[in-house]
Protein backbone atom coordinates (compact mmCIF):
# COMPACT_ATOMS: atom_id res chain seq x y z
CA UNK A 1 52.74 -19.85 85.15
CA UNK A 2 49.30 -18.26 86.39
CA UNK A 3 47.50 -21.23 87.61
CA UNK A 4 44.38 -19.88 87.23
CA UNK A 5 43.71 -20.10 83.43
CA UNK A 6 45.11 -16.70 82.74
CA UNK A 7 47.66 -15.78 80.61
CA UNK A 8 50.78 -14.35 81.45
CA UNK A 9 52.98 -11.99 79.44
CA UNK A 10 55.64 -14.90 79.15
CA UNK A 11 53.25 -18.15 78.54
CA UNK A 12 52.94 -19.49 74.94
CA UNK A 13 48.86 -17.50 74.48
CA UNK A 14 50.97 -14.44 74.88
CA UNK A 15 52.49 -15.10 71.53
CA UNK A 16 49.07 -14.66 69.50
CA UNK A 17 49.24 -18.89 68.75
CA UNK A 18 46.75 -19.73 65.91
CA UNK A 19 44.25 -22.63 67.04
CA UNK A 20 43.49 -25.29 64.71
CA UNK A 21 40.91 -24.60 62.24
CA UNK A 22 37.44 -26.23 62.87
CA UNK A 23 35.74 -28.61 61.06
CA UNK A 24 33.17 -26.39 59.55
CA UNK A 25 30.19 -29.27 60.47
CA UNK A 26 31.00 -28.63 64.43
CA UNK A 27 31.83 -25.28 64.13
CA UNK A 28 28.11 -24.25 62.83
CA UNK A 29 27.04 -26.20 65.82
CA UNK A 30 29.00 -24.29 68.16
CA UNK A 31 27.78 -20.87 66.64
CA UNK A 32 24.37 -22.22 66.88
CA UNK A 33 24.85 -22.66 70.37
CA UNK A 34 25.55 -19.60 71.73
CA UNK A 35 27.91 -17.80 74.22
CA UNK A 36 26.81 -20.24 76.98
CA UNK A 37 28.98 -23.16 75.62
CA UNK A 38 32.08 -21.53 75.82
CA UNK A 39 31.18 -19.66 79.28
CA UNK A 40 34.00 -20.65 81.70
CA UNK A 41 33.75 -22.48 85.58
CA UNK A 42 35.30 -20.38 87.79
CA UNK A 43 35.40 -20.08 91.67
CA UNK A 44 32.89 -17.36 91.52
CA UNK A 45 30.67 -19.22 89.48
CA UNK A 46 31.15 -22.64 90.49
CA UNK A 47 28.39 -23.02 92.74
CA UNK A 48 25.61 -21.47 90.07
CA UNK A 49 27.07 -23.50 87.55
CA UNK A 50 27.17 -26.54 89.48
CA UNK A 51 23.36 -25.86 90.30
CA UNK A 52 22.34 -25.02 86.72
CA UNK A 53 23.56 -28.66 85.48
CA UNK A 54 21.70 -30.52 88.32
CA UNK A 55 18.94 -29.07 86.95
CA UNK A 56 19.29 -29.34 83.23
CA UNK A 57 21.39 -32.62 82.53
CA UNK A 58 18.60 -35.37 82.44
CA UNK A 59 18.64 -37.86 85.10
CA UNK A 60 16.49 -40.99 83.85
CA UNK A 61 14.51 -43.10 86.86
CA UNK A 62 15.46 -46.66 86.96
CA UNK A 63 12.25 -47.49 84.87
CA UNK A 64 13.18 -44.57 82.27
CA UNK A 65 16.81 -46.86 81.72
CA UNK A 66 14.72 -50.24 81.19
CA UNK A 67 12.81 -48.60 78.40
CA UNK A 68 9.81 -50.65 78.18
CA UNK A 69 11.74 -53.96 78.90
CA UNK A 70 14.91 -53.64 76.83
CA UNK A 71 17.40 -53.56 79.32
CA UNK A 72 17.68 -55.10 82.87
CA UNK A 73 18.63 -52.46 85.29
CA UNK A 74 19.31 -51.61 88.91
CA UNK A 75 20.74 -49.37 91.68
CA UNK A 76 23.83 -51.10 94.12
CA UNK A 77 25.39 -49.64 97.13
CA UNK A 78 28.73 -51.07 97.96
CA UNK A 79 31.15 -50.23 100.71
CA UNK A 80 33.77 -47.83 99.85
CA UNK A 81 37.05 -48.34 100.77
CA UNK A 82 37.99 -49.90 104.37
CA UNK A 83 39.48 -47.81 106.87
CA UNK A 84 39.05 -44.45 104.38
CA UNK A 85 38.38 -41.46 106.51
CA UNK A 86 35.62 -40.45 104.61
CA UNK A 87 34.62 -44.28 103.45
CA UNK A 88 31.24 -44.21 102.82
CA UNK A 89 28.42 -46.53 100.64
CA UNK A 90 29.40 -45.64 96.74
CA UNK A 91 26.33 -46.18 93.82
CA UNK A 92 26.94 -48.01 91.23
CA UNK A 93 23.62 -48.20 87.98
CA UNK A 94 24.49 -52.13 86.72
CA UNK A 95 22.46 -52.36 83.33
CA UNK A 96 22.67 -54.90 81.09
CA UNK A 97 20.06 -55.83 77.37
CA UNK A 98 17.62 -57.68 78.73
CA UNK A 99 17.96 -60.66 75.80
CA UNK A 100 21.55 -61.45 76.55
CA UNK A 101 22.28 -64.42 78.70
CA UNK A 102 25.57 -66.34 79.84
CA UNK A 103 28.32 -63.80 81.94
CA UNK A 104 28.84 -60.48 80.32
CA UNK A 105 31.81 -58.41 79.42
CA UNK A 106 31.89 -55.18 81.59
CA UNK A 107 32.45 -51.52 80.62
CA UNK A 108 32.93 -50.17 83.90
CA UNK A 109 32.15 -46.31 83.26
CA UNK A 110 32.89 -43.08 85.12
CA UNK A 111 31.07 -40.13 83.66
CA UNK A 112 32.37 -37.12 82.63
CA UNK A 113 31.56 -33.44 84.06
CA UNK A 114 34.95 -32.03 85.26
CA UNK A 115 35.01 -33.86 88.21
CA UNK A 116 32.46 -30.78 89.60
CA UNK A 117 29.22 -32.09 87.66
CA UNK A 118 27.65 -35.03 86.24
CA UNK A 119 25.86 -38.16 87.58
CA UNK A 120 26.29 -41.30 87.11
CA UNK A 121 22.49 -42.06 85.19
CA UNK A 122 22.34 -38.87 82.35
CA UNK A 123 25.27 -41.16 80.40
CA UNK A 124 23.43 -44.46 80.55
CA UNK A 125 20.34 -43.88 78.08
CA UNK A 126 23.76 -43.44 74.83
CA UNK A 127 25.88 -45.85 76.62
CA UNK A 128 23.24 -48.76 76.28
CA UNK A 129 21.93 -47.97 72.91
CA UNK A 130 25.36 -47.73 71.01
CA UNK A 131 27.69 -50.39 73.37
CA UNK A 132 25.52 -52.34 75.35
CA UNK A 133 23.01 -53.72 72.57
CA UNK A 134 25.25 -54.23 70.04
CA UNK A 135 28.49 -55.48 71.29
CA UNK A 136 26.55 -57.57 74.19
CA UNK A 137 27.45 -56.14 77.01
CA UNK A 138 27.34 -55.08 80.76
CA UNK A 139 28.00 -51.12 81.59
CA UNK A 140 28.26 -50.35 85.25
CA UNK A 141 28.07 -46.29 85.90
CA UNK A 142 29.67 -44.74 89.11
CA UNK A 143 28.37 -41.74 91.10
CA UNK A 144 31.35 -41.08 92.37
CA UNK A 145 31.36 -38.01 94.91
CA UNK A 146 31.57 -34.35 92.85
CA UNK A 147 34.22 -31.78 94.06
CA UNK A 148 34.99 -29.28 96.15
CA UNK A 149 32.08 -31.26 98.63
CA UNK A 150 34.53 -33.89 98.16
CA UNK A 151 38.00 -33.72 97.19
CA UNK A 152 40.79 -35.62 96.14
CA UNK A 153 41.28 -39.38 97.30
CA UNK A 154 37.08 -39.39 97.59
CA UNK A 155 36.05 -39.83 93.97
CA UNK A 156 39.34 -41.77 93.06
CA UNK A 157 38.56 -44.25 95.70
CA UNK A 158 34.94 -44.25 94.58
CA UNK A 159 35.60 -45.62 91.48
CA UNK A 160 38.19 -47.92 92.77
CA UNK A 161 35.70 -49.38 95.69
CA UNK A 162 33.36 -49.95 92.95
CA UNK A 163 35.41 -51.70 90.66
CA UNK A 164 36.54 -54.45 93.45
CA UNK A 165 33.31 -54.65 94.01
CA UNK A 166 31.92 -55.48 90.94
CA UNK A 167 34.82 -57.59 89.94
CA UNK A 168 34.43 -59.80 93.71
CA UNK A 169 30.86 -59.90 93.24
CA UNK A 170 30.50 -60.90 88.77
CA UNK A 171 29.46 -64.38 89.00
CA UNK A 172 26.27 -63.32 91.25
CA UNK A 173 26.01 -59.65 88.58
CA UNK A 174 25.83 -62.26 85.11
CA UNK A 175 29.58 -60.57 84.82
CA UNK A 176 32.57 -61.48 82.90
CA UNK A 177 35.40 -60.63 85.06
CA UNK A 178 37.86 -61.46 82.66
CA UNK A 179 36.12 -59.03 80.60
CA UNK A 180 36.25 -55.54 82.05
CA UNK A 181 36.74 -52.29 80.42
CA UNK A 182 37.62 -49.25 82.22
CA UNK A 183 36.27 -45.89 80.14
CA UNK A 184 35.45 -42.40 80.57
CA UNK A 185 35.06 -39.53 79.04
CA UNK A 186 36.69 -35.78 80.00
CA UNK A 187 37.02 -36.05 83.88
CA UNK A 188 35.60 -39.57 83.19
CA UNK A 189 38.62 -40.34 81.14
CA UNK A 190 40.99 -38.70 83.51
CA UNK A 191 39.38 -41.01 86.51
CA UNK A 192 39.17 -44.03 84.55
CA UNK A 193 43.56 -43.87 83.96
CA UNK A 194 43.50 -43.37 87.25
CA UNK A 195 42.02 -46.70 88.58
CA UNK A 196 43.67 -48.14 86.27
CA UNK A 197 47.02 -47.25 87.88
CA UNK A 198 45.63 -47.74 91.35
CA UNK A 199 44.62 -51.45 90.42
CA UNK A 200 48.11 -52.05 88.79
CA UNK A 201 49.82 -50.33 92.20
CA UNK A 202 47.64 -52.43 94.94
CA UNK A 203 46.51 -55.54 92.78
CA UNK A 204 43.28 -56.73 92.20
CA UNK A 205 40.67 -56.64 89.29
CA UNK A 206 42.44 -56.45 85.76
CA UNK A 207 40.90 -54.44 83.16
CA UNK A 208 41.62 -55.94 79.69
CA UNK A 209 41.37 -51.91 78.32
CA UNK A 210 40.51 -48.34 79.42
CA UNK A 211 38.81 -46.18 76.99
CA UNK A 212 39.91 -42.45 77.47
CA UNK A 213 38.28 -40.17 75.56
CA UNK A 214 38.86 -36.39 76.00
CA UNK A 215 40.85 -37.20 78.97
CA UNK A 216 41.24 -34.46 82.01
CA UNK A 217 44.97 -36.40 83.14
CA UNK A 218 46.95 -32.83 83.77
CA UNK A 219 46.38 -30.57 86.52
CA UNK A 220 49.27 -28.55 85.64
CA UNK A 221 47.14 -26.57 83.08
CA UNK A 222 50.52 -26.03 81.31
CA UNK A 223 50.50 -27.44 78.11
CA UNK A 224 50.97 -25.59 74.46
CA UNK A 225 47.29 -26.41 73.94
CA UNK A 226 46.04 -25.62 77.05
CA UNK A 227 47.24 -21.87 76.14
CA UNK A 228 46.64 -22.21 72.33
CA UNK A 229 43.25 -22.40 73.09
CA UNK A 230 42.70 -20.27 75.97
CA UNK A 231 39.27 -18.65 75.59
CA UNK A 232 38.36 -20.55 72.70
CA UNK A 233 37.65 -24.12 73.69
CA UNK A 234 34.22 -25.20 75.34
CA UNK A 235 36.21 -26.39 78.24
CA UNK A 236 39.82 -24.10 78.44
CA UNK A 237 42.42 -23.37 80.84
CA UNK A 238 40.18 -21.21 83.53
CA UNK A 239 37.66 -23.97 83.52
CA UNK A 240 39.85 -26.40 83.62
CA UNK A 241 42.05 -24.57 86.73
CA UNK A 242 38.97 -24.05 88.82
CA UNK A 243 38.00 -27.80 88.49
CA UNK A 244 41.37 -28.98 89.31
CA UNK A 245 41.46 -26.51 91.90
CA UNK A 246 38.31 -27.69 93.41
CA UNK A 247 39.47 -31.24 93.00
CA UNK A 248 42.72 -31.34 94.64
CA UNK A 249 41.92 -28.53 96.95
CA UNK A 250 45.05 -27.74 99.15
CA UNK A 251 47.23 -30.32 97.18
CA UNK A 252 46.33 -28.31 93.77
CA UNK A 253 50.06 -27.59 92.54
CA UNK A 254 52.14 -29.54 94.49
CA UNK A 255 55.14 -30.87 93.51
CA UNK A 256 55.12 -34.40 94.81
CA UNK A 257 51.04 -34.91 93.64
CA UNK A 258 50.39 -38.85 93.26
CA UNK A 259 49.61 -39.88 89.92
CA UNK A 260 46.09 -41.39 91.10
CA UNK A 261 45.44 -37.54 91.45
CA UNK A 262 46.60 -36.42 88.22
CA UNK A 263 47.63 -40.00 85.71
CA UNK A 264 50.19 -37.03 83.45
CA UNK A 265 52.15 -36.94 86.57
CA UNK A 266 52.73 -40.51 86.50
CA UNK A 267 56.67 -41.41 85.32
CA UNK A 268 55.82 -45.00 85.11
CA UNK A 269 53.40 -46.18 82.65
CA UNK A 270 54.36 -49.59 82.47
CA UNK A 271 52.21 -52.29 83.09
CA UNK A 272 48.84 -50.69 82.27
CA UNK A 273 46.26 -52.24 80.10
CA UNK A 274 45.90 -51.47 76.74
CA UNK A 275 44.54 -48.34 75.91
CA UNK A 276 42.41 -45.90 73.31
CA UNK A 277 42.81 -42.08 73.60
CA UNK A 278 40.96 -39.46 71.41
CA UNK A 279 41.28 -36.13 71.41
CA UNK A 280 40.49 -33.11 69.66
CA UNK A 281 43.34 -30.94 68.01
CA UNK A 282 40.87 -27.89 68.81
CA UNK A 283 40.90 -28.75 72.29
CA UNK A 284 42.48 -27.23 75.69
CA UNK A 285 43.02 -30.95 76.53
CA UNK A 286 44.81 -32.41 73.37
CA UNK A 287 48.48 -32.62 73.98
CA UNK A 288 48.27 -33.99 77.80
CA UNK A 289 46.25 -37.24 75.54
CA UNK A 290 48.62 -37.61 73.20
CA UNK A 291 51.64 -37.36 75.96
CA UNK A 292 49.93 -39.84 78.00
CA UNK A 293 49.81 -42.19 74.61
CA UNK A 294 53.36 -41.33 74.49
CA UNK A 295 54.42 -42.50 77.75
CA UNK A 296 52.58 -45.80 77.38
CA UNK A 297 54.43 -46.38 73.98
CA UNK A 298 57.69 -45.57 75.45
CA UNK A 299 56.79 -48.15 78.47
CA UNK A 300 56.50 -50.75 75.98
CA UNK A 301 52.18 -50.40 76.54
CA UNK A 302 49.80 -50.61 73.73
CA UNK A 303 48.19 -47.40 73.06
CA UNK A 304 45.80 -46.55 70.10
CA UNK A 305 45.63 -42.86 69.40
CA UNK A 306 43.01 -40.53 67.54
CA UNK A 307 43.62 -36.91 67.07
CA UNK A 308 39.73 -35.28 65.98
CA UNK A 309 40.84 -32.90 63.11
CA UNK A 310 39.13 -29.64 63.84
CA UNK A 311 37.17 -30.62 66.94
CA UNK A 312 36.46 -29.11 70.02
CA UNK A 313 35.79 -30.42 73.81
CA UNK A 314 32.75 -32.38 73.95
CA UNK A 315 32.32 -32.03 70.31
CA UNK A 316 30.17 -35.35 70.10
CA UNK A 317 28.03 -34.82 72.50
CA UNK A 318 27.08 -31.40 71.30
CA UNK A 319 26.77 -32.32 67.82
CA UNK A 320 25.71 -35.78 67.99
CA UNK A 321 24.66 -36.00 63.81
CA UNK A 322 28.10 -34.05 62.67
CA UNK A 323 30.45 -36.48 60.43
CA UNK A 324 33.13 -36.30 62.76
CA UNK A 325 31.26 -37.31 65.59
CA UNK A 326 30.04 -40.22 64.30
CA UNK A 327 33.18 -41.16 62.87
CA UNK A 328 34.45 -40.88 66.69
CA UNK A 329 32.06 -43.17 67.68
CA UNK A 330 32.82 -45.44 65.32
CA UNK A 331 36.32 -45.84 66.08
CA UNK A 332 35.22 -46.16 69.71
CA UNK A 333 32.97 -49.18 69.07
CA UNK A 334 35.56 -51.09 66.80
CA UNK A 335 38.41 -50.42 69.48
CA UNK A 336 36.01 -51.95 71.98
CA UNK A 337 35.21 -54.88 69.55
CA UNK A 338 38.37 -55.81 68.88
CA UNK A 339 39.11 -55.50 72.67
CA UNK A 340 35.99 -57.84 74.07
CA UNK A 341 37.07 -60.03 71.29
CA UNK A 342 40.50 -61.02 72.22
């Protein structure tokens, strides 16, 4: 296998494999878009391109995120994890609609970005305008340290010093912390199965769900459509080798990897909470989702499951008005419903 994103005369691209049709809404977006969404990360690049979203991806002020009084919001430092040897304060953006009284239910969220990019306040502004206000809740957003600066246990035990926090601390917060939902989206996703298997594995705070959409659980790069859509996905296998790379660093592609690392290498899925996955089929990232669904089934878990026909990585967020992303969303929202609800 190269390990690098490239094909090799024996892997499953080399065989010419068809990708999934798009769904002609999304695919006019993409074409509208350009070369630059389908440019890969790689090592060369990884600096440039980690400097070219710092600078583009919005990143609201506190007063931006209250928008003129609608939502209560503000910055917490809390101490990562005791006796880590590179423990440090993590920083967590609590915001909650300003009208809602009593203890809140909590989607605890962990953005996306490839572990490599991101922050913590560009996902709040769509987070509290489509969850928050109408489902009546808390979201908490982690900036949990970016790779290579910081690799592998860092941002895992970021978002796991957070969570303890919160969870200690919900009474003081307005929290519910019976109520807590664990959800990401693309690295997001990938981190968020991981705490949840960390809190399983050491005790602690329960989540009552974790909301994985897009999921980056798979470092091994390996799957069928991981090659089926080499050089064709926003996000494919060369991007997705140099993030893992930069992730795991001298770990990337060993054999005896924890699952906190990478949640596809986990063989034990038992005793997780219940989960949603979505996916696109036109995506590098598809079949390590609907494996991971898989395994939870097969450890007598609760999984729900939603294959995008015809879309691509990140398809919602780069075509927010398309059909199919709205439908996404929509499924999203009722999963969470039915969720905060039980």
């Amino acid at each position: 296998m190269d390990r690098d994103g490239t094909p090799s005369e024996r892997s499953p691209a080399a065989a010419d494999r068809h990708p999934p049709p798009l769904d002609p809404e999304l695919s006019a977006a993409l074409r509208a878009l350009g070369g630059e969404a389908g440019e890969p990360v790689t090592p060369e690049n990884l600096a440039a391109r980690q400097e070219r979203d710092a600078a583009a991806r919005p990143r609201p002020t506190i007063r931006d995120l209250r928008a003129d009084g609608r939502f209560e919001v503000e910055e917490l430092r809390v101490p990562g994890v005791p006796g880590a040897p590179d423990g440090r304060e993590v920083t967590l953006v609590h915001a909650r609609p300003a009208a809602a009284t009593g203890p809140l239910p909590l989607l605890y969220y962990l953005h996306g970005g490839g572990m490599i990019m991101g922050n913590a306040r560009s996902v709040l502004p769509r987070l509290l305008r489509e969850w928050a206000l109408p489902l009546r809740l808390a979201v908490v957003s982690v900036e949990y340290r970016l790779a290579p600066q910081v690799q592998y246990p860092g941002p895992v035990e970021d978002c796991w010093a957070g969570l303890v926090h919160v969870a200690d601390r919900a009474a003081d917060l307005g929290l519910d912390a019976d109520r807590v939902v664990v959800g990401g989206k693309s690295a997001g996703g990938g981190l968020a199965a991981a705490t949840a298997l960390v809190t399983r594995d050491r005790g602690g705070p329960v989540p009552i769900g974790q909301l994985l959409m897009s999921p980056m659980l798979d470092d091994r790069n390996d799957s069928f459509s991981s090659h089926q859509m080499a050089g064709r996905d926003t996000w494919d296998r060369i991007s997705n080798a140099t993030a893992w790379q930069a992730h795991l660093g001298d770990r990337y592609g060993a054999c005896d990897l924890p699952p906190y690392a990478a949640p596809a290498r986990a063989t034990d899925l038992s005793g997780l909470p219940p989960a949603y996955l979505d996916v696109g089929s036109a995506e590098t990232l598809r079949d390590e989702a609907v494996a991971y669904a898989q395994g939870i089934w097969h450890a007598g878990g609760a999984a729900e499951l939603h294959v995008w026909a015809g879309a691509f990585h990140g398809f919602d967020t780069l075509a927010p008005q398309a059909v199919l992303s709205r439908d996404a969303r929509d499924a999203r929202t009722r999963w969470l419903r039915r969720i905060l609800d039980r």
